[in-house]
C-alpha atoms as a PDB file:
ATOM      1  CA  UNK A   1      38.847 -40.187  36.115  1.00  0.00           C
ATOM      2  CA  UNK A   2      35.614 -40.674  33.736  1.00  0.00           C
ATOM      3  CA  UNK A   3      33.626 -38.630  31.645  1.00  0.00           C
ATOM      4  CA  UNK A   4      30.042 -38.953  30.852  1.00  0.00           C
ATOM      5  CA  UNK A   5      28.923 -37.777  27.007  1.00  0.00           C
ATOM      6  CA  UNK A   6      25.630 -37.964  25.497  1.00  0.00           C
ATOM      7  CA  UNK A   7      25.379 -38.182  21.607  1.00  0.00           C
ATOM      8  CA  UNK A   8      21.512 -37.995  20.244  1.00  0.00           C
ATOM      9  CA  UNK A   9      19.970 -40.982  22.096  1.00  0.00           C
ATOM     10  CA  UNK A  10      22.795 -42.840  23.380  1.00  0.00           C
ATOM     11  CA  UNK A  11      25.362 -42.436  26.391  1.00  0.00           C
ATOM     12  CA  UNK A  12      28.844 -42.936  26.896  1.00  0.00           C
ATOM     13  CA  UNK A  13      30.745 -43.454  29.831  1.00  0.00           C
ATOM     14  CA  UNK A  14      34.452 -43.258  29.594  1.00  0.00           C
ATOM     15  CA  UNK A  15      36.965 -44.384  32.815  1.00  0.00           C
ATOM     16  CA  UNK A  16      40.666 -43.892  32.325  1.00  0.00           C
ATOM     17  CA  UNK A  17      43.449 -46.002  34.200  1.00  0.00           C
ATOM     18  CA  UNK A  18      45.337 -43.244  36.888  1.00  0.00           C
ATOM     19  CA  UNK A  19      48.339 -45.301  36.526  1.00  0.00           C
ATOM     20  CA  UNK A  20      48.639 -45.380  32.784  1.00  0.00           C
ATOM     21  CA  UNK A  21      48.893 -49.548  33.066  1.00  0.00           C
ATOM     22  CA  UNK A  22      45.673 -50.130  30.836  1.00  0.00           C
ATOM     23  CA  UNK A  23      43.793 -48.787  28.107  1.00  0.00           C
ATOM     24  CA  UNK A  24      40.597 -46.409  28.823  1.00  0.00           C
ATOM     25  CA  UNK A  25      37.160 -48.961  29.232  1.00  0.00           C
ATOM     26  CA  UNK A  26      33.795 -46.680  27.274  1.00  0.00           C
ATOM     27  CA  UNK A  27      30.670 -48.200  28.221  1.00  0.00           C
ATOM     28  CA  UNK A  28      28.060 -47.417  25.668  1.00  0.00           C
ATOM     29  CA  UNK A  29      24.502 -47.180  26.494  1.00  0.00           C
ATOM     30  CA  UNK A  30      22.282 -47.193  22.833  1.00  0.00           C
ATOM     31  CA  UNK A  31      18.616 -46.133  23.100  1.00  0.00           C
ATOM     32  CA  UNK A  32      17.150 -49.506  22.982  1.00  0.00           C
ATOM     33  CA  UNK A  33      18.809 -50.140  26.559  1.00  0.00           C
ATOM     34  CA  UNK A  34      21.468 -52.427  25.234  1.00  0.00           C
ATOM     35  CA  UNK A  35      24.812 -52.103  26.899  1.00  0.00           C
ATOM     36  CA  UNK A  36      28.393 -52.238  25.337  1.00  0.00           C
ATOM     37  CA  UNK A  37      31.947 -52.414  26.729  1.00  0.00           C
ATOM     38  CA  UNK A  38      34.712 -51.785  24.912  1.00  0.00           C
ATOM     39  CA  UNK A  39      38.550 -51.792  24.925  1.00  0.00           C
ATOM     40  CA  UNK A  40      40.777 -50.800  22.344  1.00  0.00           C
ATOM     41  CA  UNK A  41      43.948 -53.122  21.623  1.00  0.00           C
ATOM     42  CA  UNK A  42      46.540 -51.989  20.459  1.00  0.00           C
ATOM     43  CA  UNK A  43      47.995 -55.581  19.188  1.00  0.00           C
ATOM     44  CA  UNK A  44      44.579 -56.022  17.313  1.00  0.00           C
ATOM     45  CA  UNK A  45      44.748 -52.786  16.331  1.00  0.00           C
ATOM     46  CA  UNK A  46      40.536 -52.481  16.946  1.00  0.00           C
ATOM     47  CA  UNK A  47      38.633 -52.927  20.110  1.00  0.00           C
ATOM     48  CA  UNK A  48      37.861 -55.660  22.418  1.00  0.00           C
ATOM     49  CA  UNK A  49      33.561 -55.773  22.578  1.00  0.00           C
ATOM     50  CA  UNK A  50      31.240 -57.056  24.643  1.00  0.00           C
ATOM     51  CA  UNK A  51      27.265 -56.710  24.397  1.00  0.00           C
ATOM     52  CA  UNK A  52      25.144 -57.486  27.563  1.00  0.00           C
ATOM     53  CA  UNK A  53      21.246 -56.219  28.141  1.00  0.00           C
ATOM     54  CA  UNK A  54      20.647 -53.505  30.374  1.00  0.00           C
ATOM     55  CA  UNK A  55      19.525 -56.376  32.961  1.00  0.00           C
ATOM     56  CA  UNK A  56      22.472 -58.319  33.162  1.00  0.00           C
ATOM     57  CA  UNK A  57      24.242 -54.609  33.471  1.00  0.00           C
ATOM     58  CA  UNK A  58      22.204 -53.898  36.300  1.00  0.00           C
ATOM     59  CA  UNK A  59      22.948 -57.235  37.778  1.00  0.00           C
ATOM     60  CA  UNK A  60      26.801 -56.674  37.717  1.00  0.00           C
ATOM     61  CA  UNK A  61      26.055 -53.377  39.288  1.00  0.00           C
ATOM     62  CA  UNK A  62      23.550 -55.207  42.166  1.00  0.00           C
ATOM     63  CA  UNK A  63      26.476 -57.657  42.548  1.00  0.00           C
ATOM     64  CA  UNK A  64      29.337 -55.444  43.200  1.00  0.00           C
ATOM     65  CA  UNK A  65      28.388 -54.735  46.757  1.00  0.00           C
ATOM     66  CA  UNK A  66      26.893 -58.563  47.213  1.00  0.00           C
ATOM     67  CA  UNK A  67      28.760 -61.326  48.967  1.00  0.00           C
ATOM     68  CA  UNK A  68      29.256 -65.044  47.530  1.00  0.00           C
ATOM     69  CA  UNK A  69      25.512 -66.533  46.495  1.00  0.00           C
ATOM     70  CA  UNK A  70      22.990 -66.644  43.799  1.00  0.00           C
ATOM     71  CA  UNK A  71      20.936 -63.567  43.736  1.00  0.00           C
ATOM     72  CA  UNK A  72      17.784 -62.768  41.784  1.00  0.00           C
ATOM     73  CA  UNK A  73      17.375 -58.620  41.483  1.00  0.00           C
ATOM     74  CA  UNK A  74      14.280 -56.956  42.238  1.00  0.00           C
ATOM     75  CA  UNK A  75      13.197 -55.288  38.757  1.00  0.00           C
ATOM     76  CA  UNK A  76      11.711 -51.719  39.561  1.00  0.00           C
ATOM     77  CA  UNK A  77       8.298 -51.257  37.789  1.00  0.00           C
ATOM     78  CA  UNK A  78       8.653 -47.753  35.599  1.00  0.00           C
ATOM     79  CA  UNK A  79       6.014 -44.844  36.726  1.00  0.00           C
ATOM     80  CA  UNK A  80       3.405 -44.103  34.086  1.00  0.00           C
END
């Protein structure tokens, strides 16, 4: 299951585990296009964080369905 929130300018995306064997993963999407992952922990008691561009985001996307290389992804130019 996930859920999909928007708050003001930024998005979050929310997956939780079926089985109950780890904690939920929110992917946070700010309005500058950066990209965040995050984790809680409950033996740090605070969350587990990772920052990545909206490129490299894309990129992990583009490489999900990709077999064994080196890949450069086509950026798509935005309509004016």
């Amino acid at each position: 299951m996930f859920t999909v929130e928007f708050e003001s300018e930024d998005t979050i995306i929310t997956t939780l585990d079926d089985t109950g064997n780890h904690e939920d993963v929110e992917l946070l999407i700010d309005s500058e296009g950066e990209v965040w992952i995050r984790q809680f922990d409950e033996e740090l008691n605070g969350y587990d964080l990772i920052s990545m561009s909206r490129n490299q985001f894309l990129d992990i996307l583009a490489a999900w369905n990709s077999g064994e290389g080196s890949y450069y992804r086509q950026q798509k130019r935005k309509a004016v």
